[in-house]
PDB file of N, CA and C in Angstrom:
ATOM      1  N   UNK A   1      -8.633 -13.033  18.473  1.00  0.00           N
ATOM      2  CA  UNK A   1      -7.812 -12.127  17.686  1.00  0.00           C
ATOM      3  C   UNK A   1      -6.420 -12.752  17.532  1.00  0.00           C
ATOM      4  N   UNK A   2      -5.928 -12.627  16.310  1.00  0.00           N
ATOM      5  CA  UNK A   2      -4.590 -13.191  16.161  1.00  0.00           C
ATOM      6  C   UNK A   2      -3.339 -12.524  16.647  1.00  0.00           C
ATOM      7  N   UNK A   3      -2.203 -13.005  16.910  1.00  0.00           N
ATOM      8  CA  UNK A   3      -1.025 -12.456  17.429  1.00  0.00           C
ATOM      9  C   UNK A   3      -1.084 -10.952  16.716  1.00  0.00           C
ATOM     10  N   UNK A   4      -0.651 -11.066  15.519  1.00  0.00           N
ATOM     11  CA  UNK A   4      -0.796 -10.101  14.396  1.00  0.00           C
ATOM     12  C   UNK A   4      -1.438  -9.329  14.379  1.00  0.00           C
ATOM     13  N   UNK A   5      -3.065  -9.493  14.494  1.00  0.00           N
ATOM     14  CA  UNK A   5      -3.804  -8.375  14.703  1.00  0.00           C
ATOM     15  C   UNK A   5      -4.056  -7.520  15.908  1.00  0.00           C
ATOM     16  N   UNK A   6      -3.282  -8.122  16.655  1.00  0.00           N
ATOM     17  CA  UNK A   6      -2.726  -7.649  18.354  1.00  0.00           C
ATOM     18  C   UNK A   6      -1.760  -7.074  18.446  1.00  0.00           C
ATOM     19  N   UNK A   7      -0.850  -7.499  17.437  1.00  0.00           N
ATOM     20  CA  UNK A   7       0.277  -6.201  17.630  1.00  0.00           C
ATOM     21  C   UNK A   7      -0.108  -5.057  16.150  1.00  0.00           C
ATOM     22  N   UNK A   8      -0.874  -5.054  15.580  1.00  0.00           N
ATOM     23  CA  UNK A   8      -1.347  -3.876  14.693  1.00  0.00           C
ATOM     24  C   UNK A   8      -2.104  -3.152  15.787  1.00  0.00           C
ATOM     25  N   UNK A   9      -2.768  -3.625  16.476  1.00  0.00           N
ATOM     26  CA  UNK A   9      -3.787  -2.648  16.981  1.00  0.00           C
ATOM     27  C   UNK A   9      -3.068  -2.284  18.644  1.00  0.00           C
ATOM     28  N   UNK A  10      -2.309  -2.830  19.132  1.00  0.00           N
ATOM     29  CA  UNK A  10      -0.815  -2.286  20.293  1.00  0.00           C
ATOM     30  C   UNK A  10      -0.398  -1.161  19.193  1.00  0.00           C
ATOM     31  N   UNK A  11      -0.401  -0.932  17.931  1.00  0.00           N
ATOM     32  CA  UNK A  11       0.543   0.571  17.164  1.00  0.00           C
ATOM     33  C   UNK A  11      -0.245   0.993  17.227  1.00  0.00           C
ATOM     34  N   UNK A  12      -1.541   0.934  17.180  1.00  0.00           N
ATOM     35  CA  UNK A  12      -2.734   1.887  16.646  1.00  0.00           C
ATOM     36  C   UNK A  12      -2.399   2.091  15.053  1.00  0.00           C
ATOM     37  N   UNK A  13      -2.344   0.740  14.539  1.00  0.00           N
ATOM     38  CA  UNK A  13      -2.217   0.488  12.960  1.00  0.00           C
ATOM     39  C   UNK A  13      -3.767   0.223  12.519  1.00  0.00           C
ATOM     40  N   UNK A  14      -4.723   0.750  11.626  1.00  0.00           N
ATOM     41  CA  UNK A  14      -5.402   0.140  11.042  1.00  0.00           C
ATOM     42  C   UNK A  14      -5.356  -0.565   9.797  1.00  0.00           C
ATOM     43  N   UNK A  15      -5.700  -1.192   9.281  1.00  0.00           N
ATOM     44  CA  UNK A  15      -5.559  -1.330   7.733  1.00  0.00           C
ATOM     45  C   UNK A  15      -7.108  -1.167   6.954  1.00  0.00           C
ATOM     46  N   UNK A  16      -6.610  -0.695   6.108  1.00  0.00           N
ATOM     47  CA  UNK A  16      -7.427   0.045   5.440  1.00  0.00           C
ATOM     48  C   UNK A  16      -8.555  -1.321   4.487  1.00  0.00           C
ATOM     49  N   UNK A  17     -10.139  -0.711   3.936  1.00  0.00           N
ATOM     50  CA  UNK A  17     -10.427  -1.622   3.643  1.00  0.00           C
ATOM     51  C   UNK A  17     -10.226  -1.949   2.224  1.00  0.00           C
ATOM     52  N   UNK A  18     -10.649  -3.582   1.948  1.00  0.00           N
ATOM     53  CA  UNK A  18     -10.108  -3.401   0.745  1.00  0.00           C
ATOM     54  C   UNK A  18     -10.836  -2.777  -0.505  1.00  0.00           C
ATOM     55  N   UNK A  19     -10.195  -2.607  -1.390  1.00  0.00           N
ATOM     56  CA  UNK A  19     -11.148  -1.842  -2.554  1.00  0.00           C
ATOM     57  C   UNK A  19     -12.188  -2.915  -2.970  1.00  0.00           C
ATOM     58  N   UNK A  20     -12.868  -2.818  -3.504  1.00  0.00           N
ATOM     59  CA  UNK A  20     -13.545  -4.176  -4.499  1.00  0.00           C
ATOM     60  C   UNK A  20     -13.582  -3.982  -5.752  1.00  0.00           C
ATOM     61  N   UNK A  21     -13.639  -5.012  -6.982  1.00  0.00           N
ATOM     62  CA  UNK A  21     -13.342  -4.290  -8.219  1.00  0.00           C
ATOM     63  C   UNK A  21     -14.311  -3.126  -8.753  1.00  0.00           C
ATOM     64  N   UNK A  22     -14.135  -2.970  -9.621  1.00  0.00           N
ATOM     65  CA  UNK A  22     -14.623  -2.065 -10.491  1.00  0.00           C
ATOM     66  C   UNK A  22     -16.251  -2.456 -11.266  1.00  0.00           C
ATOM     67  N   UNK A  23     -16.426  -3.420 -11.159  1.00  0.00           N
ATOM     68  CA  UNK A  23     -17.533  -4.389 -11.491  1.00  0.00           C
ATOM     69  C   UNK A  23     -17.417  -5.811 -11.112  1.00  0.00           C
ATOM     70  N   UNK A  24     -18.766  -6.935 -10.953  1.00  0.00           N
ATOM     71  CA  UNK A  24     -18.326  -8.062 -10.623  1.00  0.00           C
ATOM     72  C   UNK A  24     -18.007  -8.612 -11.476  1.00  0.00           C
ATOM     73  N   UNK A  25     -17.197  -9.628 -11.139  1.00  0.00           N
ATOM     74  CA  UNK A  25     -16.264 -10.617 -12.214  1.00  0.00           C
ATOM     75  C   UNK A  25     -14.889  -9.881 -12.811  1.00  0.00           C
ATOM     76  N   UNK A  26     -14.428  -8.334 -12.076  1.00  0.00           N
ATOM     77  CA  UNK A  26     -13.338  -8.185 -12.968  1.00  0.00           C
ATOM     78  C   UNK A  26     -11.851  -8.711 -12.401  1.00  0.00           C
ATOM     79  N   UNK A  27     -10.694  -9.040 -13.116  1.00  0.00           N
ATOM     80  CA  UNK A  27      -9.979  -9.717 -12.972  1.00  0.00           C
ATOM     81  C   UNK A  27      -8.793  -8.508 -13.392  1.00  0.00           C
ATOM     82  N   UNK A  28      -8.113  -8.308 -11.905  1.00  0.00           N
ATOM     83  CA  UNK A  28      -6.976  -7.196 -12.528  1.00  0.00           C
ATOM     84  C   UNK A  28      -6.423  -7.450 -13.663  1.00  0.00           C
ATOM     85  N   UNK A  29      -5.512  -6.956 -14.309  1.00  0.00           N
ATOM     86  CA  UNK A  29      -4.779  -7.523 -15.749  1.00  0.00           C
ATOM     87  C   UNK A  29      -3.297  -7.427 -15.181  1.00  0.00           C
ATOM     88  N   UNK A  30      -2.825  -7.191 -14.273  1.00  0.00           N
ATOM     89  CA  UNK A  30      -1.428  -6.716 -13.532  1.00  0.00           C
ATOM     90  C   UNK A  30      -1.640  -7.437 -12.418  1.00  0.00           C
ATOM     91  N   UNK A  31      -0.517  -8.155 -11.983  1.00  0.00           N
ATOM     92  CA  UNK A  31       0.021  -8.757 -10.772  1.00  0.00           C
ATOM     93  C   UNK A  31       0.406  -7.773  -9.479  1.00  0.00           C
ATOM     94  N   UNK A  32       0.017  -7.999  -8.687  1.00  0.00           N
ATOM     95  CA  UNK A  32       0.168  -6.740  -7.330  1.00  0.00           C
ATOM     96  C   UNK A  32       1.409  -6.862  -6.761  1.00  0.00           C
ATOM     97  N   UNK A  33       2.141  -8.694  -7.399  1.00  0.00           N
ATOM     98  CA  UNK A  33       3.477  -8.465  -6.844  1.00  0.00           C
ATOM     99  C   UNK A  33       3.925  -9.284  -7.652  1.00  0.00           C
ATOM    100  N   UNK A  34       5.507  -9.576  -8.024  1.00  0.00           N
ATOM    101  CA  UNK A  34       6.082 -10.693  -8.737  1.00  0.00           C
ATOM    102  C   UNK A  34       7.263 -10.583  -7.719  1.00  0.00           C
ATOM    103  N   UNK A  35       7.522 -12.022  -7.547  1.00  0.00           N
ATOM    104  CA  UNK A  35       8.746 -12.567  -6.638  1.00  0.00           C
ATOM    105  C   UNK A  35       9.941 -12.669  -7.386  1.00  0.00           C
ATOM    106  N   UNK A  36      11.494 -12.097  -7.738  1.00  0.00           N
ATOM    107  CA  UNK A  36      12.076 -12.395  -7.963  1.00  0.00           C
ATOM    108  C   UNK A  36      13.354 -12.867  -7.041  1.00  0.00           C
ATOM    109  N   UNK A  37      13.618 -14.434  -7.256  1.00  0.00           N
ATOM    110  CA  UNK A  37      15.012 -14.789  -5.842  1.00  0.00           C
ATOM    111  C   UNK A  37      14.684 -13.915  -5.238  1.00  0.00           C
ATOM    112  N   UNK A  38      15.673 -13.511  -4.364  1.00  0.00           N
ATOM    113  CA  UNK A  38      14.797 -13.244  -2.661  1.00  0.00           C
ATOM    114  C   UNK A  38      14.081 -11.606  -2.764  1.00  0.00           C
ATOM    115  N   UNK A  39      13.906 -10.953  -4.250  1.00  0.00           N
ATOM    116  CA  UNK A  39      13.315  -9.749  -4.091  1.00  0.00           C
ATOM    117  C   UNK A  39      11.794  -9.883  -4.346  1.00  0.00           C
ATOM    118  N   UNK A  40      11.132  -8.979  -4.133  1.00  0.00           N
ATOM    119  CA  UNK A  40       9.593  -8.964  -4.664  1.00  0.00           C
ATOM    120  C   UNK A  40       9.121  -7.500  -4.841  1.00  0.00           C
ATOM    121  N   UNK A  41       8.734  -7.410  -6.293  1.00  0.00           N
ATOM    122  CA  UNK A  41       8.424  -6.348  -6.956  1.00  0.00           C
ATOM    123  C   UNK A  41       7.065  -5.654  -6.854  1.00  0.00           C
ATOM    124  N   UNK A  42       6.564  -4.900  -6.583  1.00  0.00           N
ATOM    125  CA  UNK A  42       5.485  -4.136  -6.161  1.00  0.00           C
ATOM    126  C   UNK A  42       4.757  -3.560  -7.302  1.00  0.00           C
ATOM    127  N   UNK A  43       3.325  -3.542  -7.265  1.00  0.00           N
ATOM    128  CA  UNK A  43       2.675  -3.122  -8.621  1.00  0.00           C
ATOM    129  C   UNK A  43       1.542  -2.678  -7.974  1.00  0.00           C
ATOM    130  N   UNK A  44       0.950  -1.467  -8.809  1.00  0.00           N
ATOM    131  CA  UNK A  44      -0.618  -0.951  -8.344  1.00  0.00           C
ATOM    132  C   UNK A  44      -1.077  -0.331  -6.898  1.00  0.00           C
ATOM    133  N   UNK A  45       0.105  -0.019  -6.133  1.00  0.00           N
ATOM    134  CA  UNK A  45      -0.260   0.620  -4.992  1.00  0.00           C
ATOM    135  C   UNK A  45       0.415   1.801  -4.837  1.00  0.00           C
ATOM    136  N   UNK A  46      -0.370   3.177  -4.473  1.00  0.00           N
ATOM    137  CA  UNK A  46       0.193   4.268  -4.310  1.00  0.00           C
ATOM    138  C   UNK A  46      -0.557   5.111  -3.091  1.00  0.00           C
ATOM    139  N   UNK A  47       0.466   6.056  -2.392  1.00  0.00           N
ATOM    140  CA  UNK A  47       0.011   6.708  -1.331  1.00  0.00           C
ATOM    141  C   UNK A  47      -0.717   7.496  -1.335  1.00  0.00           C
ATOM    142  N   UNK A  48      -1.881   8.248  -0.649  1.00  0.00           N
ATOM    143  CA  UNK A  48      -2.273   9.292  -1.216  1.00  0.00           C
ATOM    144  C   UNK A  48      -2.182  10.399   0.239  1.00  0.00           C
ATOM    145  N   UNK A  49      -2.247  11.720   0.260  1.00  0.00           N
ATOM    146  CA  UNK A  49      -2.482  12.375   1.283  1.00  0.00           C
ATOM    147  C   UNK A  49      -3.297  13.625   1.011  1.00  0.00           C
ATOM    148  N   UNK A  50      -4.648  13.310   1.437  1.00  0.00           N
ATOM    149  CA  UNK A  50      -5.611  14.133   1.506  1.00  0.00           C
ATOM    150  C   UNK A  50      -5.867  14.307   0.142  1.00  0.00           C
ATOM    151  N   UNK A  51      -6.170  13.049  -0.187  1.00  0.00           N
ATOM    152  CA  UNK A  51      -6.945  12.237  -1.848  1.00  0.00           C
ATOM    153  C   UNK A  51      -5.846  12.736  -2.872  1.00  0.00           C
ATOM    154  N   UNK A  52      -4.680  13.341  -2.636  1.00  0.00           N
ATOM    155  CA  UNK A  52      -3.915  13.821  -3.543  1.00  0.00           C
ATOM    156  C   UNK A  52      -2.776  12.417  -3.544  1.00  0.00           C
ATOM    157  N   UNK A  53      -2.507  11.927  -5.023  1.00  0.00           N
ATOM    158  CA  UNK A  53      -1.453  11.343  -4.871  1.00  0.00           C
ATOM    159  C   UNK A  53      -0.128  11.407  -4.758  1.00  0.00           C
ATOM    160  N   UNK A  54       0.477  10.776  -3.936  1.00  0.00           N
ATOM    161  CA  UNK A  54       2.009  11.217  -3.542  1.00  0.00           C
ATOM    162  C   UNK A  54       3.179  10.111  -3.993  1.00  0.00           C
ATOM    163  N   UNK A  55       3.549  10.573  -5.375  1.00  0.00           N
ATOM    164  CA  UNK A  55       4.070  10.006  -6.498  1.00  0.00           C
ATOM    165  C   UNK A  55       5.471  10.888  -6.746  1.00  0.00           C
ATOM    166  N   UNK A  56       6.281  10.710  -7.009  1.00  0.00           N
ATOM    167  CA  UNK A  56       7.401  11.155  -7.721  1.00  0.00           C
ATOM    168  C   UNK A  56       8.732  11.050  -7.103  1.00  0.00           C
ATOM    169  N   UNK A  57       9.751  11.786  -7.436  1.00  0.00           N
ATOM    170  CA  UNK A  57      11.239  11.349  -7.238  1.00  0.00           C
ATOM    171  C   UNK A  57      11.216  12.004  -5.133  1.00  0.00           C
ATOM    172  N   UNK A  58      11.562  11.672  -4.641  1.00  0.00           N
ATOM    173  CA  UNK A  58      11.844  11.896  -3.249  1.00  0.00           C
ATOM    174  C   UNK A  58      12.922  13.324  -2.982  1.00  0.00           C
ATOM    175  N   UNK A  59      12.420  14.352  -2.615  1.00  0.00           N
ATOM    176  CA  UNK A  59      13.405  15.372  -3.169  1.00  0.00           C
ATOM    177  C   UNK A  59      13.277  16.247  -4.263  1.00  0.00           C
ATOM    178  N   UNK A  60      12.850  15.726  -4.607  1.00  0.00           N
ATOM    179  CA  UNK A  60      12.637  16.812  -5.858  1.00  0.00           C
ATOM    180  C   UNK A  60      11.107  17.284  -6.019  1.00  0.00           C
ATOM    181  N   UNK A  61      10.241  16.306  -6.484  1.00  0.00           N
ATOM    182  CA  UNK A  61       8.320  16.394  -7.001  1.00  0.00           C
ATOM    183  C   UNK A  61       7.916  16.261  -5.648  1.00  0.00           C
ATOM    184  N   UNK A  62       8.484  15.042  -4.261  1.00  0.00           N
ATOM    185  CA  UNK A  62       7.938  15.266  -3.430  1.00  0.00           C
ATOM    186  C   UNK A  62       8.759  15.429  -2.084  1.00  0.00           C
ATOM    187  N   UNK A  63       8.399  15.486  -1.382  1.00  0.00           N
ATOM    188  CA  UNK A  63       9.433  15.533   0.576  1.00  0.00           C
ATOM    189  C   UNK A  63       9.607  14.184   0.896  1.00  0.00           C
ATOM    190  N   UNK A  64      10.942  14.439   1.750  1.00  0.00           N
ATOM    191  CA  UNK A  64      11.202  13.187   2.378  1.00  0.00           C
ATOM    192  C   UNK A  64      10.272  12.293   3.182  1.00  0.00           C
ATOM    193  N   UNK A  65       9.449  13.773   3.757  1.00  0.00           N
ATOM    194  CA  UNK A  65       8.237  12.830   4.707  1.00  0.00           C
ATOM    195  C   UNK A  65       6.901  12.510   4.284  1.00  0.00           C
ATOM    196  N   UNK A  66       6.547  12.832   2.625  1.00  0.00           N
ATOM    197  CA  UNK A  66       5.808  12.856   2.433  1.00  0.00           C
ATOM    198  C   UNK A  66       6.199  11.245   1.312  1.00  0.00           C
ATOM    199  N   UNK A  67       7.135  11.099   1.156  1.00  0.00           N
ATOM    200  CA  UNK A  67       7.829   9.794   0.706  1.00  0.00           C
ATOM    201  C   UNK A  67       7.936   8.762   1.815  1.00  0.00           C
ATOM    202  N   UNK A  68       8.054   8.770   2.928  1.00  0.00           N
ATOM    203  CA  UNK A  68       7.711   7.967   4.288  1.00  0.00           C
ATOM    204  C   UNK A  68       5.992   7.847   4.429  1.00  0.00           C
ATOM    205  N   UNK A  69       5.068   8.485   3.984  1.00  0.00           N
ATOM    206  CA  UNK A  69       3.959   8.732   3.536  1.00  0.00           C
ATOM    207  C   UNK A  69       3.398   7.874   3.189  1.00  0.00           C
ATOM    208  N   UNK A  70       4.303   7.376   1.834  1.00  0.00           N
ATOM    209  CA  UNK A  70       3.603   7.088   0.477  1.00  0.00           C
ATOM    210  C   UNK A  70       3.685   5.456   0.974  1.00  0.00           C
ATOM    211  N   UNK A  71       5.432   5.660   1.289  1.00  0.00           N
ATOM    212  CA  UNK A  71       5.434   4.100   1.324  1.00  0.00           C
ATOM    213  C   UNK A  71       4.900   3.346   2.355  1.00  0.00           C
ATOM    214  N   UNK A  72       4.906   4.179   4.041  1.00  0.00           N
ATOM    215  CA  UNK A  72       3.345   3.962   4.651  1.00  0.00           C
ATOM    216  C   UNK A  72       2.077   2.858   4.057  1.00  0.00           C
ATOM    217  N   UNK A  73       1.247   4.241   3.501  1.00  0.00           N
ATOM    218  CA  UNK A  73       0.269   3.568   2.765  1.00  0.00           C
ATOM    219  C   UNK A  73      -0.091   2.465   2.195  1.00  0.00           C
ATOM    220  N   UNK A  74       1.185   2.261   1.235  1.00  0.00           N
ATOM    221  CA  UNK A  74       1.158   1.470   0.407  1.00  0.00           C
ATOM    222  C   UNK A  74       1.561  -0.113   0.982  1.00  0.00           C
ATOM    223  N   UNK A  75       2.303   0.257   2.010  1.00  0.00           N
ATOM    224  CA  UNK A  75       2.486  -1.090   2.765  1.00  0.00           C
ATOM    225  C   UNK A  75       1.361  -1.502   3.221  1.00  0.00           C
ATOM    226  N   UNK A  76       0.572  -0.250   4.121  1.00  0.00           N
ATOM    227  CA  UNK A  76      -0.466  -1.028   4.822  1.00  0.00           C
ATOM    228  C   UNK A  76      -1.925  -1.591   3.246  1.00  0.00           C
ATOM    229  N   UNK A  77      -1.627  -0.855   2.655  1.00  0.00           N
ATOM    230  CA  UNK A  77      -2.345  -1.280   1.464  1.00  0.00           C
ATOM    231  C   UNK A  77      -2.299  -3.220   1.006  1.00  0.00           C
ATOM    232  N   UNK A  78      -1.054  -3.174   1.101  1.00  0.00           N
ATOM    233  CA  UNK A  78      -0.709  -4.332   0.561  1.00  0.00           C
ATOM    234  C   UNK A  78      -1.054  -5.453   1.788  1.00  0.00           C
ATOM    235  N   UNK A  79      -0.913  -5.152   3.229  1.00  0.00           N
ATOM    236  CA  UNK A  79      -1.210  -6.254   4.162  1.00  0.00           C
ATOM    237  C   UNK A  79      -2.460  -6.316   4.367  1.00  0.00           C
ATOM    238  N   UNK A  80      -3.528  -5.139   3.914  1.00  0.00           N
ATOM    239  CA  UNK A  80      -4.984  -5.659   3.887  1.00  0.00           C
ATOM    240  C   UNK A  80      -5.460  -6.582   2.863  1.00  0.00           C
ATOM    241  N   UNK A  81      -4.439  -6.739   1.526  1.00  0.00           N
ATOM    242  CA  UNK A  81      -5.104  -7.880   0.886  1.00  0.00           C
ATOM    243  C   UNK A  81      -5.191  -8.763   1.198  1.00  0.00           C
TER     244      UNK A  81
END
């Protein structure tokens, strides 16, 4: 087991599995990330809680903790690719 997957599983982190496409051979049409200088932009991942998606302005459409939630998810989303 790698360092990494030793300290995910010391949090009791799982990561989730990955999706597979939609059919074989499909080829997203969107980039999951673009690097700009030292930022990197995020595409195609969203939180969900209890299959409902948890989308909108922080405060207003949704809660603060349900915005700690989202972005949760979506992180661990992104380190299972």
């Amino acid at each position: 087991m790698s360092p990494i997957d030793e300290r995910l599983k010391s949090l009791n982190i799982a990561l989730p599995d990955v999706m597979p496409p939609v059919v074989d051979g499909y080829v997203p049409a969107f980039a999951q990330f673009i690097r700009s200088g030292n930022q990197i932009h995020l595409s195609g991942r969203l939180g969900k809680e209890g299959g409902k998606l948890l989308c909108g302005k922080v405060g207003n459409e949704i809660s603060l903790d349900q915005g700690k939630l989202a972005a949760r998810h979506g992180q661990l989303n992104y380190w299972s690719c």
